[in-house]
C-alpha atoms as a PDB file:
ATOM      1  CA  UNK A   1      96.356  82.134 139.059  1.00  0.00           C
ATOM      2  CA  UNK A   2      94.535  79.229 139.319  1.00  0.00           C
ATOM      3  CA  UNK A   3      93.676  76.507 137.411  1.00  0.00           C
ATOM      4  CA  UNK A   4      89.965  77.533 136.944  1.00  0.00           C
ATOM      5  CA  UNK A   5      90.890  80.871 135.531  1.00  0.00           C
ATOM      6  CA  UNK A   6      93.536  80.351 133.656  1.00  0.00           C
ATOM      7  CA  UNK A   7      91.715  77.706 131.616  1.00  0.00           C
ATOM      8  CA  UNK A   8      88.833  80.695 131.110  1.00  0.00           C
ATOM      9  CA  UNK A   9      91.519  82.798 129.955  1.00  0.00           C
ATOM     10  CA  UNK A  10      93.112  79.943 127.483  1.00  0.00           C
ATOM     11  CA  UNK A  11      91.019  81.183 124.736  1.00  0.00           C
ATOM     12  CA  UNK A  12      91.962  84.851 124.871  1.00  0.00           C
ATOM     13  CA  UNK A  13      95.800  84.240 125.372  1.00  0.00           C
ATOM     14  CA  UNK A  14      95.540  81.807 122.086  1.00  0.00           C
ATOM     15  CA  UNK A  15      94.051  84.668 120.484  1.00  0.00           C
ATOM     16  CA  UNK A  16      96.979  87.285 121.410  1.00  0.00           C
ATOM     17  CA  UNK A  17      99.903  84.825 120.939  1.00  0.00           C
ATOM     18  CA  UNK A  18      97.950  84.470 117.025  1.00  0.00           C
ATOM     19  CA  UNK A  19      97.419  88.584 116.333  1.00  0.00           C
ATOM     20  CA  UNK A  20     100.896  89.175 115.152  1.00  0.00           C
ATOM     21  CA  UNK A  21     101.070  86.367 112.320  1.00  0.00           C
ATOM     22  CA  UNK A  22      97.565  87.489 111.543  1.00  0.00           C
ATOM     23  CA  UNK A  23      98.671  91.739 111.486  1.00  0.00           C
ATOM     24  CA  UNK A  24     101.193  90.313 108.512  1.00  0.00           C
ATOM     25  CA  UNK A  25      98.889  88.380 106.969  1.00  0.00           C
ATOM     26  CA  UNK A  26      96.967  91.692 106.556  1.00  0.00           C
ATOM     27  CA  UNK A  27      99.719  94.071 105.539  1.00  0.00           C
ATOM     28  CA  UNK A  28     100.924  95.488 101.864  1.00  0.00           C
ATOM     29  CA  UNK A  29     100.012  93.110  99.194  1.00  0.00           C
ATOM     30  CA  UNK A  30     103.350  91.058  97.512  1.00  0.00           C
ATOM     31  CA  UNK A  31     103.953  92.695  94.439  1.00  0.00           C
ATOM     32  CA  UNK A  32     104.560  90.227  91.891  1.00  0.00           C
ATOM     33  CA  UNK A  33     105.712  90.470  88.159  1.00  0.00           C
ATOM     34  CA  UNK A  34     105.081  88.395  85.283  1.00  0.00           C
ATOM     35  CA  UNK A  35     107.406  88.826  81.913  1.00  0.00           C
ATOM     36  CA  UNK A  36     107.102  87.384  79.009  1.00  0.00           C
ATOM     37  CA  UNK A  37     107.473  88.154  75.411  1.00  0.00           C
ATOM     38  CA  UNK A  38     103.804  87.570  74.465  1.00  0.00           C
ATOM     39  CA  UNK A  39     100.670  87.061  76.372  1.00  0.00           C
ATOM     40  CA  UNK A  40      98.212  85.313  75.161  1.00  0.00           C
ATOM     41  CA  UNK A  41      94.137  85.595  76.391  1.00  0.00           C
ATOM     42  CA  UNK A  42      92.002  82.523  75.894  1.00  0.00           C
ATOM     43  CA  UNK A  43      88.126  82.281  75.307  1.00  0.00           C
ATOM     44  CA  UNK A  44      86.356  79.377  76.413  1.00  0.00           C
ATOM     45  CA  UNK A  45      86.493  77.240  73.430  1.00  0.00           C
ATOM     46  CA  UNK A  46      90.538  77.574  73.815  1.00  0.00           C
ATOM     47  CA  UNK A  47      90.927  79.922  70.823  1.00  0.00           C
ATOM     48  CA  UNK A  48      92.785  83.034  71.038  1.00  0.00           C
ATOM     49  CA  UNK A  49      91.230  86.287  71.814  1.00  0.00           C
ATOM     50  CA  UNK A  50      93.773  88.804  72.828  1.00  0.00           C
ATOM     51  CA  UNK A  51      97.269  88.992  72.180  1.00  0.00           C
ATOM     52  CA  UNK A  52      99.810  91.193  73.832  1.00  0.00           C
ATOM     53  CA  UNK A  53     103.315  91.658  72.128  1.00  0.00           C
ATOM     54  CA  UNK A  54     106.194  93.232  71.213  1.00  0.00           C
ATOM     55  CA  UNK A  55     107.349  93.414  67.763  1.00  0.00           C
ATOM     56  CA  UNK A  56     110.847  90.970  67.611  1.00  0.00           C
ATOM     57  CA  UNK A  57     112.806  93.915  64.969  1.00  0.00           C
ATOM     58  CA  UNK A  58     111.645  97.382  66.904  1.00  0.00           C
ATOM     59  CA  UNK A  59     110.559  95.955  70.017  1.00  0.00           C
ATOM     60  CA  UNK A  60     107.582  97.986  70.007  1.00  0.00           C
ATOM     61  CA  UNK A  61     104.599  97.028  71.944  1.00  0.00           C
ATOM     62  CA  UNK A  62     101.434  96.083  70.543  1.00  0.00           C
ATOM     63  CA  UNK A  63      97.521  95.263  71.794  1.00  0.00           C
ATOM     64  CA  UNK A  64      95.330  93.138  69.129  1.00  0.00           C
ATOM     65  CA  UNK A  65      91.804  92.072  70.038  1.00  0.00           C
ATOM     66  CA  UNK A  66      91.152  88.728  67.997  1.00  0.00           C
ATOM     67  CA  UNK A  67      87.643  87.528  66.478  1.00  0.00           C
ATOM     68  CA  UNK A  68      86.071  83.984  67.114  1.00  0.00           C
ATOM     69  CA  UNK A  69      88.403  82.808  64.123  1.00  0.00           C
ATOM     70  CA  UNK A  70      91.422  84.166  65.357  1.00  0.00           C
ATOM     71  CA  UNK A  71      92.037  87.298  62.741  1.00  0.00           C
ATOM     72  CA  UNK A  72      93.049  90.618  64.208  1.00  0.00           C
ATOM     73  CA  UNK A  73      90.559  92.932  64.348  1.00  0.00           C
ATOM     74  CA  UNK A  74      91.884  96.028  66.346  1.00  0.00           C
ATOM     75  CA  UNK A  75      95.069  96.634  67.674  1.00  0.00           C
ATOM     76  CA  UNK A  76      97.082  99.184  69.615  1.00  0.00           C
ATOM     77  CA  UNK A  77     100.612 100.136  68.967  1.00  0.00           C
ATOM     78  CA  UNK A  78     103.681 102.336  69.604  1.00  0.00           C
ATOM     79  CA  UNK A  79     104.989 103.203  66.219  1.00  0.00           C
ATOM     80  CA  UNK A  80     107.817 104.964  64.951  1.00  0.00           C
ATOM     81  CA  UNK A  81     109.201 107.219  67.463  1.00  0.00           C
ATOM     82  CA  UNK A  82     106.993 105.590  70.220  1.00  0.00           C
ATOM     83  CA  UNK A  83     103.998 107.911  68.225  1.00  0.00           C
ATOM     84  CA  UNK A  84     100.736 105.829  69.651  1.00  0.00           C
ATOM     85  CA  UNK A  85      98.127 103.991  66.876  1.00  0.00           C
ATOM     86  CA  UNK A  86      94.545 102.657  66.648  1.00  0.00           C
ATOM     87  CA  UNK A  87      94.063 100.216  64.063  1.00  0.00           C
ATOM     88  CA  UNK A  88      90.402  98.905  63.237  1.00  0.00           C
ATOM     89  CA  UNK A  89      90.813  96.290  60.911  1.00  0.00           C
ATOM     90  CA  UNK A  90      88.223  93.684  58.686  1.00  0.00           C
ATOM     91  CA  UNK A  91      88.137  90.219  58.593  1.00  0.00           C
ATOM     92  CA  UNK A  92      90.189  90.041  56.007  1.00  0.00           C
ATOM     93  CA  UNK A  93      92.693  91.905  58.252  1.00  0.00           C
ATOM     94  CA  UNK A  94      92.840  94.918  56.470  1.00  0.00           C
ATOM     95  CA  UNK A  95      93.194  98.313  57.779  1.00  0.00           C
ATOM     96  CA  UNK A  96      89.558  99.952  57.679  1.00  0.00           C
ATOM     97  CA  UNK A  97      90.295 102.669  60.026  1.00  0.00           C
ATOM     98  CA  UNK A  98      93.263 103.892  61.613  1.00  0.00           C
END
C-alpha cells in the first residue's frame, strides 16, 4: 500500500483500533451500592426534608417526609411483624391519621 492511501485510510483504522474500548464503554451499567444507617435529603436552604432510617432497637425501616421546620409530617414504616404503616401526622407531630 502506498503512502497516499494508507494516509486516506489513517482515519478509518483509528476508528477500528478505538470500537472495542468504546463497545465497553457502552455495555451493562456498574451496579453500585450505597449503605448507610440513615439517609438524609436536603432542600435548598440546607434543612432536612426526607429522612430514611431504621429504627436502632427493632431495626425496622422507616420513610418520614419533613416540613420547612424540620417536624415529621408523614412517614412510612414496617411495624411489628414487618405489618406495613402510613402515618399522617400535624405539626405538632402528632398522629392525625394512620
Amino acid at each position: 500500500m502506498n503512502r497516499s492511501r494508507l494516509s486516506a485510510h489513517f482515519p478509518l483504522l483509528i476508528a477500528l483500533v478505538s470500537l472495542p474500548p468504546l463497545a465497553a464503554c457502552r455495555g451493562e451499567p456498574e451496579i453500585r451500592t450505597v449503605e448507610a444507617d440513615r439517609f438524609v435529603l436536603r432542600g435548598s436552604d440546607g434543612a432536612e426534608r426526607l429522612l430514611i432510617e431504621s429504627d436502632a432497637a427493632s431495626g425496622s425501616p422507616s420513610l418520614a417526609l419533613l416540613d420547612a421546620e424540620g417536624k415529621k409530617r408523614a412517614v412510612l414504616l414496617l411495624a411489628g411483624r414487618d405489618l406495613p404503616r402510613l402515618a399522617l401526622l400535624d405539626d405538632g407531630e402528632k398522629e392525625r391519621a394512620a
